[in-house]
Protein backbone atom coordinates (compact mmCIF):
# COMPACT_ATOMS: atom_id res chain seq x y z
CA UNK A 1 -20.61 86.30 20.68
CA UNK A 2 -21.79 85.64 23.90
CA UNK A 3 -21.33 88.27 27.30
CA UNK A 4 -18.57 86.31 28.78
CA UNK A 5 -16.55 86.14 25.31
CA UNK A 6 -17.20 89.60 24.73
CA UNK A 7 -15.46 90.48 28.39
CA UNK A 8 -13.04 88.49 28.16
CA UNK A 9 -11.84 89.82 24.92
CA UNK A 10 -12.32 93.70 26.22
CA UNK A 11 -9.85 92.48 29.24
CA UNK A 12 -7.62 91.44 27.05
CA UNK A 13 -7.40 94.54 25.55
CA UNK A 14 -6.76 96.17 28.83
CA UNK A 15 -3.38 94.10 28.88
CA UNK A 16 -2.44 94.64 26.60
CA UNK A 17 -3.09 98.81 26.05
CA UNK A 18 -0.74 98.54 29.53
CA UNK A 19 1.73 96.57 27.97
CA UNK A 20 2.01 98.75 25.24
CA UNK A 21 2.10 101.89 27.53
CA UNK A 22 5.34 100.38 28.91
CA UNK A 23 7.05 100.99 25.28
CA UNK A 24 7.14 105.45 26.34
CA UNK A 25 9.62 103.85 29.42
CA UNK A 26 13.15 104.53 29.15
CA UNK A 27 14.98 101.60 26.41
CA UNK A 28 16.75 100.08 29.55
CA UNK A 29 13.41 99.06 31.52
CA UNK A 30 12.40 96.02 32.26
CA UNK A 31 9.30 95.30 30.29
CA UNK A 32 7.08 92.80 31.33
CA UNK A 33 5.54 91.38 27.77
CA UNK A 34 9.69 90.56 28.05
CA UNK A 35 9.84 88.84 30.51
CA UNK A 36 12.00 85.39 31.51
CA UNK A 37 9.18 84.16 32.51
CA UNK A 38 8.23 81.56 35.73
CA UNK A 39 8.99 78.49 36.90
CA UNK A 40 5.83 77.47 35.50
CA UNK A 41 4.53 78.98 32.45
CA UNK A 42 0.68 79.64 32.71
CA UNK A 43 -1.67 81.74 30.98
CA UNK A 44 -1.64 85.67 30.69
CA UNK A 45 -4.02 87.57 32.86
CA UNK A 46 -6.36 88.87 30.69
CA UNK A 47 -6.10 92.51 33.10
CA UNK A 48 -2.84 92.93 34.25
CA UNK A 49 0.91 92.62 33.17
CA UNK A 50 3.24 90.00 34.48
CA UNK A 51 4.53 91.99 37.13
CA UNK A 52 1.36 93.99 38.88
CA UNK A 53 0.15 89.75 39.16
CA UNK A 54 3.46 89.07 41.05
CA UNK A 55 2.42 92.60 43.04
CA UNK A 56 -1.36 91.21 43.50
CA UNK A 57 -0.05 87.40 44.85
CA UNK A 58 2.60 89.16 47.45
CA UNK A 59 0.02 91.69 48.38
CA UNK A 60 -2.47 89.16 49.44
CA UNK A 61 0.22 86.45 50.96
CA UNK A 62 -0.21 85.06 54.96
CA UNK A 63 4.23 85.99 54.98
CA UNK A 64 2.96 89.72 53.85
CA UNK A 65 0.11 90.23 56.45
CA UNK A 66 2.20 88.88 59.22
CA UNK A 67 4.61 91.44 58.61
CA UNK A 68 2.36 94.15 60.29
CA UNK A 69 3.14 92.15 63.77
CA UNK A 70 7.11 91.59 63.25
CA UNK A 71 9.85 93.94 64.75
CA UNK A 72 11.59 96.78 62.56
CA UNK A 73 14.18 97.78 65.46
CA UNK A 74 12.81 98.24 68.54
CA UNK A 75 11.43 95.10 70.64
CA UNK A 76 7.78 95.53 71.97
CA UNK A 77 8.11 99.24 71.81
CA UNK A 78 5.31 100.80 74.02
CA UNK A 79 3.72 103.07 71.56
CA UNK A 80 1.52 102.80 68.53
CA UNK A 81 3.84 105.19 66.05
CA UNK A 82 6.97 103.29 65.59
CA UNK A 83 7.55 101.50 62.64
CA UNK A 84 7.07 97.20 62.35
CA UNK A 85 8.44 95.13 59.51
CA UNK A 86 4.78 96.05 57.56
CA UNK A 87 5.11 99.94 57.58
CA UNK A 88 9.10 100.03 56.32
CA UNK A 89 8.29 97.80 53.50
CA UNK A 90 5.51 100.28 52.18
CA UNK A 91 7.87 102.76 52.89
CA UNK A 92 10.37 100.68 50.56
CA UNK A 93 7.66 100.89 47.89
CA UNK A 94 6.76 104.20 47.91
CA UNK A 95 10.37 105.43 47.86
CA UNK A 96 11.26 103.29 44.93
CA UNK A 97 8.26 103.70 42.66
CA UNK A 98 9.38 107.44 43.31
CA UNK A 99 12.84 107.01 41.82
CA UNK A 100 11.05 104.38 39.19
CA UNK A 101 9.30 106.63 37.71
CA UNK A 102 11.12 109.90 37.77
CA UNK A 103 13.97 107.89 35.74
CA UNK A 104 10.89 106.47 33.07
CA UNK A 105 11.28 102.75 34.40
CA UNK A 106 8.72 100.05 35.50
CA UNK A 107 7.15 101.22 38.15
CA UNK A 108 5.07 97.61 38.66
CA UNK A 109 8.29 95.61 38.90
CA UNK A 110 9.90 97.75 41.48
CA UNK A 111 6.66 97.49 43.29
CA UNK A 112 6.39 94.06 43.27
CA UNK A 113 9.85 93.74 43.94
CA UNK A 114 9.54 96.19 47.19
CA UNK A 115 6.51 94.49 48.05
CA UNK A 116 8.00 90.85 48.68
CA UNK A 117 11.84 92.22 49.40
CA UNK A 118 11.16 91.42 53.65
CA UNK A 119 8.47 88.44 53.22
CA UNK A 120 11.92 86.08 54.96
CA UNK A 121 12.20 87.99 57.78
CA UNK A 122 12.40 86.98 61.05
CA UNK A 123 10.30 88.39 64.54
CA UNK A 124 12.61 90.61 66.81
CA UNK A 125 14.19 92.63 63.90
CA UNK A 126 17.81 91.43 62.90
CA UNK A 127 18.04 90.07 66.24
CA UNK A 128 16.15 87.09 64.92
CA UNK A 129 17.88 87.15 62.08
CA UNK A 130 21.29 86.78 63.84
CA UNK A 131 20.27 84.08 65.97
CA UNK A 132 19.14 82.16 63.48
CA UNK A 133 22.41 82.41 61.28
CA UNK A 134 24.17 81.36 64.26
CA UNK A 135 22.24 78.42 64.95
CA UNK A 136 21.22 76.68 61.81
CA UNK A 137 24.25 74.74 59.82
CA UNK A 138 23.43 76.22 56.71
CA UNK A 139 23.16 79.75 57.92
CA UNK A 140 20.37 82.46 57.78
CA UNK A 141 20.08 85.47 55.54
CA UNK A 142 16.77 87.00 55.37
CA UNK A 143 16.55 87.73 51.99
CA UNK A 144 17.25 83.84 50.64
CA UNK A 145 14.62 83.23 52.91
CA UNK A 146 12.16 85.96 51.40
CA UNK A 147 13.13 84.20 48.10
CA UNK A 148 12.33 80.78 49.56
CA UNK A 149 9.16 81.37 50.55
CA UNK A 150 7.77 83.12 47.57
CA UNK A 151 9.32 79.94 45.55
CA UNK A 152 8.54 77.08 48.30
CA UNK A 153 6.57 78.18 51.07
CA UNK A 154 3.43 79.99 50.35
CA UNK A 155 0.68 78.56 48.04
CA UNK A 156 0.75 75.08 50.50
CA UNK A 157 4.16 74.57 49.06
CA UNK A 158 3.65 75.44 45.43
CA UNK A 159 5.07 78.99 46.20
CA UNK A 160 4.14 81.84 44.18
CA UNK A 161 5.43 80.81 40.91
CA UNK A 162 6.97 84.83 40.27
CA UNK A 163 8.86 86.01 37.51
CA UNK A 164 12.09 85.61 37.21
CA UNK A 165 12.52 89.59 37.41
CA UNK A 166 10.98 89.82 40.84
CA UNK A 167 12.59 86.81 42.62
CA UNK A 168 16.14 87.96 41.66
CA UNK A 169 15.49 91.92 42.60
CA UNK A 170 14.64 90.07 45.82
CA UNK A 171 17.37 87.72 46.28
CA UNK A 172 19.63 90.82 45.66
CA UNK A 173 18.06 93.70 47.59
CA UNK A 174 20.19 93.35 50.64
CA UNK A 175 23.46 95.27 51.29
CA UNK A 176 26.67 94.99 53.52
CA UNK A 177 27.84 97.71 56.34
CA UNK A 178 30.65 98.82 54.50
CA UNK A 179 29.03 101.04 51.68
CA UNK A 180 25.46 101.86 51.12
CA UNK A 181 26.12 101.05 47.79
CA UNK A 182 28.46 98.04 47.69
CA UNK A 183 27.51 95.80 45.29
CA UNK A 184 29.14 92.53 46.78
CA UNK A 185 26.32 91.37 48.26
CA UNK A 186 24.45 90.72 45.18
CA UNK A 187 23.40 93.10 42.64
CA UNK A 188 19.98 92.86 40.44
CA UNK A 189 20.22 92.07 36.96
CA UNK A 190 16.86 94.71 36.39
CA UNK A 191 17.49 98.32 36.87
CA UNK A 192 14.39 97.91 38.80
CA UNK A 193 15.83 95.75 41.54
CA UNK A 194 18.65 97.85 41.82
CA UNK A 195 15.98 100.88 43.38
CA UNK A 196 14.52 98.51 45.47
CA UNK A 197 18.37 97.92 47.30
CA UNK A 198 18.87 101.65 47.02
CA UNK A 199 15.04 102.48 48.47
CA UNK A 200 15.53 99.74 51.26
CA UNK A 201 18.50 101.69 52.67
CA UNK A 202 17.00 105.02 51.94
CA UNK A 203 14.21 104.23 54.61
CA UNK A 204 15.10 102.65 56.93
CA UNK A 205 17.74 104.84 57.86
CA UNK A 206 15.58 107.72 58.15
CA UNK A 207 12.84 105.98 59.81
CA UNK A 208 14.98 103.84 62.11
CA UNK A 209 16.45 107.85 63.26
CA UNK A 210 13.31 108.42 63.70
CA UNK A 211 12.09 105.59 65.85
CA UNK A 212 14.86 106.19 67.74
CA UNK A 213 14.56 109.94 68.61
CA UNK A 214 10.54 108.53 69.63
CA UNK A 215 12.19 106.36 72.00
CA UNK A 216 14.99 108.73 73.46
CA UNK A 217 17.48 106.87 72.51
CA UNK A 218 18.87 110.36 70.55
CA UNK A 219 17.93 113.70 69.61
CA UNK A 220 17.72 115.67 66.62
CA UNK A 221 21.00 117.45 68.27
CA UNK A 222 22.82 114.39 68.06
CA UNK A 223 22.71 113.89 64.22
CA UNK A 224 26.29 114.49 62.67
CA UNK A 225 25.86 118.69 61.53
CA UNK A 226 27.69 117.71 58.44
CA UNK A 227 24.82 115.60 57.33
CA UNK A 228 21.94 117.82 58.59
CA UNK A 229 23.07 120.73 56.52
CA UNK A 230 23.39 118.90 53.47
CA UNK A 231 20.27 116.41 53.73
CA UNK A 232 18.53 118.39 56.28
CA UNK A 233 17.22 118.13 59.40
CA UNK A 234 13.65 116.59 59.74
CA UNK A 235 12.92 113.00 58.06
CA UNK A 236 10.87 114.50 55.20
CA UNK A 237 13.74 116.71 54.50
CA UNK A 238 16.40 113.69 54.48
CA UNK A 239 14.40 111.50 52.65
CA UNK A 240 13.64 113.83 49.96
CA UNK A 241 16.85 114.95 49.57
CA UNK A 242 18.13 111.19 48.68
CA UNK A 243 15.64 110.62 46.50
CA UNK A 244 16.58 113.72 44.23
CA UNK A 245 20.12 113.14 44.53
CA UNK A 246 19.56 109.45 43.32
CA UNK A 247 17.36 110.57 40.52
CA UNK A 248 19.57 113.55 39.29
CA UNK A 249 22.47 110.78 39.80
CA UNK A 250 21.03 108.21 37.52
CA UNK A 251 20.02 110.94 34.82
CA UNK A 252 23.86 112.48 34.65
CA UNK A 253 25.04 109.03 34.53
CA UNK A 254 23.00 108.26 31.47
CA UNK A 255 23.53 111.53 29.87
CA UNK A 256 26.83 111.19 30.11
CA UNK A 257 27.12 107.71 28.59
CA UNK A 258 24.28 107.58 26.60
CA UNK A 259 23.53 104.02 28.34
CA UNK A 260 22.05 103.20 30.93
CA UNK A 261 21.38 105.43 34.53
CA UNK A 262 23.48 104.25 37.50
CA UNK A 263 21.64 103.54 40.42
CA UNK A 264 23.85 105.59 42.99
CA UNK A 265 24.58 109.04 44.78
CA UNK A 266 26.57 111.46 43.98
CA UNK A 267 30.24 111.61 46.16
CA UNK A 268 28.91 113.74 48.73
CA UNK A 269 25.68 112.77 49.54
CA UNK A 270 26.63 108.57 49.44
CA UNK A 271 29.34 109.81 51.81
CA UNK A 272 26.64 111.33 54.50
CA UNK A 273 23.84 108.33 53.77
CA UNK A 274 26.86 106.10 54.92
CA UNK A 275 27.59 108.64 57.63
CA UNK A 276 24.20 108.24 59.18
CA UNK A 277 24.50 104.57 58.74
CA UNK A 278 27.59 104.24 61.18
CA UNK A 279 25.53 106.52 63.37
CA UNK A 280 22.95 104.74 63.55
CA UNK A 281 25.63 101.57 64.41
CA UNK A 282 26.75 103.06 67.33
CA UNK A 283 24.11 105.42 68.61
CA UNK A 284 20.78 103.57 67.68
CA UNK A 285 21.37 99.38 66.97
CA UNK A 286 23.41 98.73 69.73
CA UNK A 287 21.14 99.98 72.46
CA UNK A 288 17.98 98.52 70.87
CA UNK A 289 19.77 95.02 70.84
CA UNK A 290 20.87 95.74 74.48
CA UNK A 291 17.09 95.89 74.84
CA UNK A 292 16.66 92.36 72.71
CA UNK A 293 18.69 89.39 75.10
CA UNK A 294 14.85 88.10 76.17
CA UNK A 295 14.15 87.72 71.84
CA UNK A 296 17.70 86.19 71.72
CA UNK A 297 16.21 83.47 74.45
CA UNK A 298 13.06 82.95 72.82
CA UNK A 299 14.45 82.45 69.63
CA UNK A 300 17.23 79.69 70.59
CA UNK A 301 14.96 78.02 73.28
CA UNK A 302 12.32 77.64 70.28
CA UNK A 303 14.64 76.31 68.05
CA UNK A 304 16.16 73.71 70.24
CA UNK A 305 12.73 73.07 71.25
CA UNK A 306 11.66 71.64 67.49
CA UNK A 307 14.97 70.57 66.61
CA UNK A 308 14.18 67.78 69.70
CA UNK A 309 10.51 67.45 69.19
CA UNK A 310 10.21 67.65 65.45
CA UNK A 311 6.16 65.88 65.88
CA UNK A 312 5.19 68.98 67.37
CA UNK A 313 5.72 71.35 64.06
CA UNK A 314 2.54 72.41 62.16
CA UNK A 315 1.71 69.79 59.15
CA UNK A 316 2.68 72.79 56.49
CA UNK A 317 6.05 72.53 57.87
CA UNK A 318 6.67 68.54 58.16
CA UNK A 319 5.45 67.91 55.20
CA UNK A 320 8.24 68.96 52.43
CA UNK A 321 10.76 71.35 52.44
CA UNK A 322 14.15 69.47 53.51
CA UNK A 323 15.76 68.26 56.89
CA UNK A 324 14.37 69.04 61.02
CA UNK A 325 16.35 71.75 61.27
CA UNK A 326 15.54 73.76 57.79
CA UNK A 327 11.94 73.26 59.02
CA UNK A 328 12.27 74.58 61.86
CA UNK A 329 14.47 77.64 60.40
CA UNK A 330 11.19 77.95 58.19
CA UNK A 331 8.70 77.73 60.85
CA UNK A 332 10.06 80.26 63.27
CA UNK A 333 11.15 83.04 60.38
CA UNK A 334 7.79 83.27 59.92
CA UNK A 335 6.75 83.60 63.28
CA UNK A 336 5.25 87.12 64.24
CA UNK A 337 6.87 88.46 67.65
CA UNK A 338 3.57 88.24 69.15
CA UNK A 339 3.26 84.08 67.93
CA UNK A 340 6.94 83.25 68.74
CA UNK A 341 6.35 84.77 72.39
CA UNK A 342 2.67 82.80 72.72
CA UNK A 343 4.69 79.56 71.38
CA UNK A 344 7.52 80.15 74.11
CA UNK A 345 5.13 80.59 76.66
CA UNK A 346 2.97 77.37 75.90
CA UNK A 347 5.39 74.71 74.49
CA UNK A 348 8.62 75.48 76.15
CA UNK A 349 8.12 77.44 79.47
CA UNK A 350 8.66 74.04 81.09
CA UNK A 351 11.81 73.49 79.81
């Protein structure tokens, strides 16, 4: 047996000594020897499961990077500290892998999951986002988009060929403004994905309270008292708080029916997590888009801009993909705030 054969074979073993760690998880993880499988079948990685691959491809993806230079809330915010579309995803991640594992599920799905959940998003926060839903035919939502560029976009148009686990946990992370936990949206068929919804809203509520009490837009003082006394007061405090409520949630649920743990809060504290949502409505969203009617311009002047002059897209996005305008919907989602500003600047300050 020859060096290369003999490493190869050890490697092998290391996949599968991982996949066989994941039978000590809890019966109703998802398990990644399991899974449904990809678009395109291909061979196993002779190191790593199924789903830490689909981590490793979003991890090293041009939509991931450019997510350190994309909005969160706040539009050019002078100052280093607040967060960008990068810093809440990781955020996302370590939240959920947090709740994975305290409940004994797969940690390297709701990772991966986590990991790609924002890669659709637009520049200028859900200012973009809006604008974009308002302008194209067919509508915008940013996580179809995340799910069309891990399955169209990246990879020169080959996309990223995930499992099926991971591309539905991200077509179903996002949630309506009615309930932190309403499910009409779209809910994950792993219980995986169904962290990765519940982690989403978990941070960026606390950091976008955060962000905002940076920018003076609040204080600590104006938090609802109701809420500070049961969650607590500083964003370590509220954020650890959820995430023990969530876990001690899902372990009475499955206690209690011997099935499955429910991915929820307890009455009281889903009650103040929607509480600080509606705060954040009136108190935090509305003033930052106040701040946002220059990102509103750039975003429709760049759209009519392409829509007219269709030539002037990059190759990647004239090649394939559909019609002029789903293009162009492409192209400027995954513009960076900094990009979509230099592009406004250059090709349409003419106008």
């Amino acid at each position: 047996m020859d060096l290369h054969s003999s490493i190869h074979l050890t490697n092998s073993d290391i996949r599968l000594r991982l996949e066989e760690s994941e039978g000590r998880l809890s019966p109703y993880a998802a398990r990644s020897r399991m899974t449904r499988g990809r678009a395109r079948s291909e061979e196993p990685c002779p190191m790593r499961t199924e789903f830490q691959r689909d981590r490793d491809r979003i991890i090293h993806t041009k939509s991931f990077r450019r997510l350190m230079h994309k909005t969160q809330v706040f539009i050019a915010p002078a100052g280093d500290h607040y967060r960008t579309r990068l810093t809440h995803t990781l955020e996302v991640s370590q939240i959920a892998r947090s709740i994975a594992r305290a409940l004994s599920l797969n940690e390297d799905l709701t990772e991966a999951i986590s990991l790609g959940h924002d890669l659709g998003h637009t520049p200028f926060g859900h200012m973009g986002e809006d604008v974009l839903d308002e302008l194209y035919p067919g509508g915008f939502r940013h996580n179809e988009q995340s799910l069309r560029v891990v399955e169209v976009l990246e990879n020169d148009g080959r996309g990223l060929n995930l499992t099926w686990e991971v591309r539905d946990g991200i077509l179903n992370h996002s949630k309506n403004w009615t309930d932190i936990l309403d499910s009409g949206v779209g809910l994950a068929s792993t219980l995986e994905g169904q962290i990765c919804k519940i982690a989403d809203a978990v941070a960026y509520i606390n950091h976008d309270i955060d962000d905002a009490i940076r920018a003076g837009i609040i204080d600590d003082s104006d938090l609802p008292s109701d809420v500070v006394r049961l969650l607590g007061g500083a964003n370590r405090e509220r954020i650890n708080s959820l995430i023990v409520d969530i876990v001690g949630h899902g372990q009475e649920t499955a206690a209690e029916s011997g099935g499955p743990p429910d991915i929820g809060m307890s009455p009281a504290v889903r009650e103040a997590a929607n509480k600080l949502r509606q705060f954040l409505l009136k108190r935090v969203y509305c003033e930052a888009r106040e701040d946002a009617e220059q990102a509103r311009d750039i975003i429709c002047t760049l759209y009519r801009y392409f829509t007219a002059n269709a030539e002037k897209l990059p190759d990647e996005y004239r090649l394939v993909y559909g019609d002029v305008e789903r293009s162009v919907v492409d192209y400027i989602s995954g513009m960076t705030d900094r990009y979509a500003q230099e592009i406004y600047n250059e090709e349409c300050s003419t106008r």
